[in-house]
Each structure stands twice: as structure tokens, then as C-alpha cells.
Protein backbone atom coordinates (compact mmCIF):
# COMPACT_ATOMS: atom_id res chain seq x y z
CA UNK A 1 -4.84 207.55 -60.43
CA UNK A 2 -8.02 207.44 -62.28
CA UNK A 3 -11.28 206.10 -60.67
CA UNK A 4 -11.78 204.16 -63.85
CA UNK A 5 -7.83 203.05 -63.25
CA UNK A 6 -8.52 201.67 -59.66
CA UNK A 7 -11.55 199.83 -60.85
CA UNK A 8 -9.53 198.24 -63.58
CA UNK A 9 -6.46 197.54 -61.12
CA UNK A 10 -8.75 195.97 -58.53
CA UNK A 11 -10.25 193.79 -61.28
CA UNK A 12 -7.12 192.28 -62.15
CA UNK A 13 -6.53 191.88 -58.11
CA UNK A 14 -9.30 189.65 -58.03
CA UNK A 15 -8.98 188.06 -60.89
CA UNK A 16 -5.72 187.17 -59.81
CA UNK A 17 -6.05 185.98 -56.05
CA UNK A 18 -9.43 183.95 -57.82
CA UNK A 19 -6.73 182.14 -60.50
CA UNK A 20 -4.40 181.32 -57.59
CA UNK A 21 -6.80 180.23 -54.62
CA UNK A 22 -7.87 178.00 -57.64
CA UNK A 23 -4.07 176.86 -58.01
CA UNK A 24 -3.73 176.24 -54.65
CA UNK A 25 -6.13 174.44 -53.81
CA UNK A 26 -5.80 171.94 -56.86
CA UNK A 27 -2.28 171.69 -56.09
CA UNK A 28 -3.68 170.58 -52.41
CA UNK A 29 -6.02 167.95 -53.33
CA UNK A 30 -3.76 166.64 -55.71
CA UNK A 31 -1.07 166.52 -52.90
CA UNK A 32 -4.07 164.66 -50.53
CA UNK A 33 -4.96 162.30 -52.67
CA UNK A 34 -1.36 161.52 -54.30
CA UNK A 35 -2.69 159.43 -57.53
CA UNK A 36 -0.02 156.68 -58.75
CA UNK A 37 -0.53 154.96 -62.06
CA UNK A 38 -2.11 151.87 -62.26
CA UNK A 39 0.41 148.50 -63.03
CA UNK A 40 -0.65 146.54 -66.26
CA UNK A 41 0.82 143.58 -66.73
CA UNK A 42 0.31 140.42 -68.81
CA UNK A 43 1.13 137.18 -67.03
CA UNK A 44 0.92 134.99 -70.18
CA UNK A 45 0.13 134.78 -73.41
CA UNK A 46 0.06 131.80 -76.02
CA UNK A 47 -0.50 131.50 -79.60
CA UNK A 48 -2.35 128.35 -80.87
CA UNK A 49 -2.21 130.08 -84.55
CA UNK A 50 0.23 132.68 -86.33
CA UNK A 51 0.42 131.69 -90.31
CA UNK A 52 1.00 134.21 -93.04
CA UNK A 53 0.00 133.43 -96.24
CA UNK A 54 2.11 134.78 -98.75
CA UNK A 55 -0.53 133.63 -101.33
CA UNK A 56 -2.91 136.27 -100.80
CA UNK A 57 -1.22 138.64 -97.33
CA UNK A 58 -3.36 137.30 -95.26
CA UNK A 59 -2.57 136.86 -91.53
CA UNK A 60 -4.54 133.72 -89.33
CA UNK A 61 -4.02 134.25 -85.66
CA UNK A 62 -5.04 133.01 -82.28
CA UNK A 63 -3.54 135.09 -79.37
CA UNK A 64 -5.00 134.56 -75.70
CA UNK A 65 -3.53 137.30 -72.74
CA UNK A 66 -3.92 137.02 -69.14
CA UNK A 67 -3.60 140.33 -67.97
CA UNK A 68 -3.39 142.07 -64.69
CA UNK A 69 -4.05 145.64 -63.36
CA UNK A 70 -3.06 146.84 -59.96
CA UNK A 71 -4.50 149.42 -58.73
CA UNK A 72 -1.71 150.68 -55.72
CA UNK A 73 -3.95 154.34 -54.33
CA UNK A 74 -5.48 154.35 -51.34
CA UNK A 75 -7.67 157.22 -51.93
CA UNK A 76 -8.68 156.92 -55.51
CA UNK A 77 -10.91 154.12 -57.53
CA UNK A 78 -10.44 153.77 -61.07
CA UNK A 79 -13.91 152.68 -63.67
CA UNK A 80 -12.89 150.93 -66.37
CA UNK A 81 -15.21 151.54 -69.42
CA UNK A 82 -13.90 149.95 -72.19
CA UNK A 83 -10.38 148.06 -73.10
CA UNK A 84 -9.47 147.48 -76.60
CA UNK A 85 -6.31 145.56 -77.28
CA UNK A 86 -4.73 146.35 -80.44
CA UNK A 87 -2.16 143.46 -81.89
CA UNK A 88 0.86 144.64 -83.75
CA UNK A 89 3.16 142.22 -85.69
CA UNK A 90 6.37 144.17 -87.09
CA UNK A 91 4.50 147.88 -86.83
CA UNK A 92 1.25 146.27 -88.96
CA UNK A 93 -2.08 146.17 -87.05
CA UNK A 94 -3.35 142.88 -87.50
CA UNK A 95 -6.32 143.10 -84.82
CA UNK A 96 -8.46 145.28 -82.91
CA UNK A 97 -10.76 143.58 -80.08
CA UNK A 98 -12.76 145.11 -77.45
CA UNK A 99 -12.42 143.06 -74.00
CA UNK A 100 -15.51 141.41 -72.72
CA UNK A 101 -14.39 142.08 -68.98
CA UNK A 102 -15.47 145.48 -68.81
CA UNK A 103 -16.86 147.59 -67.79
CA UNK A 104 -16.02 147.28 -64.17
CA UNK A 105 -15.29 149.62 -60.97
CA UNK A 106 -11.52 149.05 -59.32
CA UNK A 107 -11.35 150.05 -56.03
CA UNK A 108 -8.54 150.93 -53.71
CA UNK A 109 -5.39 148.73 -53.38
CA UNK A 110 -7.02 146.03 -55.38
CA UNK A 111 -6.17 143.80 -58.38
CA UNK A 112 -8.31 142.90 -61.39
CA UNK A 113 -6.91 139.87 -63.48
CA UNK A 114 -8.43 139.71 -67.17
CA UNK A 115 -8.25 135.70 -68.00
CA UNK A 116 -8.18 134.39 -70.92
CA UNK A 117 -8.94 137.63 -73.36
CA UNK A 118 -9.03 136.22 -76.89
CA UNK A 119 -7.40 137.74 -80.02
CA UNK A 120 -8.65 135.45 -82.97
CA UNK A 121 -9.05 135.96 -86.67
CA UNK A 122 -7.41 136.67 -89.87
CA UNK A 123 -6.09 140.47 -91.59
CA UNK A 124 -4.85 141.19 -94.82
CA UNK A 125 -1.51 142.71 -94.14
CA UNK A 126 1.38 144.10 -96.21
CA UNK A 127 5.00 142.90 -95.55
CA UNK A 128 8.50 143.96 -96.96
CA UNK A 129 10.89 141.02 -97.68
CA UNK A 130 12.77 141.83 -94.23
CA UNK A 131 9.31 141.32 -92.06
CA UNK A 132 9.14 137.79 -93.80
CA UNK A 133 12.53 136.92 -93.57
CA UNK A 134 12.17 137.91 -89.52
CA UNK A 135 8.47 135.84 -89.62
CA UNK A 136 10.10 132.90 -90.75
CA UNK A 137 12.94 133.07 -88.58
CA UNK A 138 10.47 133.33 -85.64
CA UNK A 139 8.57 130.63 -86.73
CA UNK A 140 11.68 128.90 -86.35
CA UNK A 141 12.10 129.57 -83.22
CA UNK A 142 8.28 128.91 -82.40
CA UNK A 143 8.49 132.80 -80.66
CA UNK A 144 7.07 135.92 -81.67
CA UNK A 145 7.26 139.14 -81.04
CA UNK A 146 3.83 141.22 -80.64
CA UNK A 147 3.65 144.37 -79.59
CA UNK A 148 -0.18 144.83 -77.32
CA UNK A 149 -1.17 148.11 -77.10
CA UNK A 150 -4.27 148.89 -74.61
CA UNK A 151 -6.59 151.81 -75.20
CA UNK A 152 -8.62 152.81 -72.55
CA UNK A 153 -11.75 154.78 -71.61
CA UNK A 154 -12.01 155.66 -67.72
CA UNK A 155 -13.19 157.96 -65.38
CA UNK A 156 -11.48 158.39 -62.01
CA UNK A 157 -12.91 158.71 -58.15
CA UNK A 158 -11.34 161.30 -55.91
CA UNK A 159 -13.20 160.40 -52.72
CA UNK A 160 -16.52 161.12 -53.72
CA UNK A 161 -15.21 162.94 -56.53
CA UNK A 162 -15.90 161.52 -59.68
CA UNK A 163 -14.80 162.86 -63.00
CA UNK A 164 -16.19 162.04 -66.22
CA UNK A 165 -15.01 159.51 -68.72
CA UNK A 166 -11.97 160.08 -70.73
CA UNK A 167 -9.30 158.54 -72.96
CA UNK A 168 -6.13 158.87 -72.14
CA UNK A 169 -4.03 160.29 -75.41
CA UNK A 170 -1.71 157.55 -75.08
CA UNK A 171 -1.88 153.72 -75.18
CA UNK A 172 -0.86 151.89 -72.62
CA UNK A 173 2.24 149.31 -74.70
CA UNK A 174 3.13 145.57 -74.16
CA UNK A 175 6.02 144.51 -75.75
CA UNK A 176 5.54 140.53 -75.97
CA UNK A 177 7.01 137.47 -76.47
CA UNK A 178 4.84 134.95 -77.20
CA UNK A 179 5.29 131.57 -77.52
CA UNK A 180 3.42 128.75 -80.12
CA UNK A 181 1.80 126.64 -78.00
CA UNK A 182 1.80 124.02 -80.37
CA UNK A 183 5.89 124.36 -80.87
CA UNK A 184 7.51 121.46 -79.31
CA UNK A 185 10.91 122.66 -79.39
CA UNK A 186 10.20 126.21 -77.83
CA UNK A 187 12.56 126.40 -74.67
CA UNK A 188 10.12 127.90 -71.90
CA UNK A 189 7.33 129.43 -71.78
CA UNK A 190 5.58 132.93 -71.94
CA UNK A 191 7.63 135.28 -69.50
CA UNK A 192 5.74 137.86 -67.27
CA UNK A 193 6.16 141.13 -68.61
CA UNK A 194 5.11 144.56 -67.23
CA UNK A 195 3.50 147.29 -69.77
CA UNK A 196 4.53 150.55 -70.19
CA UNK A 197 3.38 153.97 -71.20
CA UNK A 198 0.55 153.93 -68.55
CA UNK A 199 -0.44 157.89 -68.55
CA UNK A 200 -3.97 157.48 -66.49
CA UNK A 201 -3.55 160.24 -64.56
CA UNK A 202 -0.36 162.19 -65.76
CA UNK A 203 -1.99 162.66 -69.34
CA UNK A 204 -5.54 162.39 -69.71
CA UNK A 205 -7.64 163.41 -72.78
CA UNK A 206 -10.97 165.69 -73.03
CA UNK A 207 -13.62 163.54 -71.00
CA UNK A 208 -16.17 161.98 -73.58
């Protein structure tokens, strides 16, 4: 063989055992440390407004969320940036609101409730004949359903490993059922219920 050959051959050699010492050892402090997704979940929700007026598509609402995040690591803190909730009523947007709780730091094996975070206002929005024959039904009932969707900006701690802030390419998705306060026949009230699609750690975007 070539001396240009060996040089070439030992290159790759080192370039190699570099690549996989690097594997390794992210494989180990990922094993160490062991990160488990945080638990959103809203514990109520009430509506003291949801009218549609057909007279010019315009949507009045008045949603307020309790919401709370566990965070169940020992090892690893999460900082929360910024939370915006987005409000969904049959696949329209209707509002976009960034919570005045954050930004804030949650540490290990703690819990962070979010009380009282107000969705108010009104939004031109465009429904079919079937989305206002399923509004009025609910308004019937005196229950909606609204789907909460939570977009995030966070950065993680490792230790005293920090990384930088990121958005996760996902948002996190509460599927609600939310009562109208103001509905006397309603049976019940606003039932817990757990959000999904929480990708914190398992699919994060570029830090920004």
C-alpha cells in the first residue's frame, strides 16, 4: 500500500473512532440523565362567552384555562420562555394569546399551575353549514368542543448543562370540553383532561 493510501486509511480511522466516542458518549449522558416529557394538563376551563354571529362571521369569546405542567425528571430543569395558546373551534383559529405566566424556570420533580389564563375577544371566521349546524347543537347542549394547542419556546438544563432556546416542531394539543358557565342546564362541569403531543425532548427544533 501506498504511503499516500495509509495516510488516507488512517484518516478515516480517526475520523471514525472521533464520530463514535462522540456517539457513545451522547448515548451515555442521555442514558444518565433519562429525560421524560413533561405532563400538561388543564384542570378546568369555562366559557362566560361563545356567540357566532352569522350577520357578519364574527366569533365573541371568553375562554379561561387552568393549566398544569409536571415536571417528573430528577436530573433535568425545564425554562419556560414563552406559551402561546392557540384556540381552535371546528379546525378555524379563532385566537392566539401569549400567557402572562412566563417566563419562568421549572425545576426538578415540581409542578407549575397556570391559573386563570384568559382567552377573550372576537375573530372573523368562516363556517360551512355543517360547523353551524354542530355550533348550534352545542349551544344546545351549553358544551363545546375546543381544541387548545400550546406552542412553546424552552431551553433545557442537563445538570449544569444548559442548551439554548428552542421550539419544539410540534404543539403540544388539548382536546376540550368546555362548558358555558352561564348554561343552567349543563350536567357537570369541566372534566380534567390530559394534553397530548408533548415532544420537549423527543423532537426539538433548531434553538433560536
Amino acid at each position: 500500500m501506498s504511503r499516500r493510501h495509509r495516510c488516507c486509511a488512517c484518516s478515516f480511522c480517526v475520523f471514525y473512532n472521533i464520530v463514535l466516542c462522540f456517539l457513545l458518549s451522547l448515548l451515555i449522558f442521555w442514558l444518565i440523565f433519562l429525560p421524560e416529557e413533561p405532563k400538561f394538563i388543564v384542570t378546568n376551563a369555562s366559557l362566560t362567552q361563545f356567540d357566532f354571529s352569522t350577520t357578519n362571521n364574527t366569533l365573541f369569546y371568553n375562554l379561561a384555562l387552568n393549566i398544569t405542567i409536571r415536571n417528573p425528571n430528577r436530573r433535568v430543569g425545564i425554562y419556560y420562555n414563552r406559551i402561546e395558546a392557540i384556540a381552535n373551534y371546528r379546525k378555524n383559529r379563532f385566537a392566539l394569546v401569549t400567557l402572562t405566566s412566563t417566563p419562568f424556570y421549572q425545576g426538578h420533580k415540581n409542578t407549575t399551575t397556570l391559573q386563570q389564563a384568559l382567552v377573550e375577544g372576537q375573530q372573523v371566521v368562516v363556517f360551512g353549514e355543517h360547523d353551524i349546524s354542530k355550533f348550534n347543537s352545542e349551544t344546545a347542549a351549553g358544551v363545546y368542543s375546543i381544541d387548545v394547542q400550546l406552542a412553546v419556546k424552552v431551553r433545557v438544563r442537563f445538570g449544569k448543562f444548559k442548551t439554548g432556546y428552542y421550539t419544539p416542531s410540534r404543539n403540544i394539543n388539548c382536546k376540550l370540553k368546555v362548558p358555558l358557565s352561564l348554561k343552567e342546564t349543563t350536567a357537570g362541569g369541566f372534566k380534567t383532561t390530559k394534553c397530548g403531543n408533548v415532544d420537549i425532548f423527543s423532537d426539538p427544533d433548531s434553538a433560536g
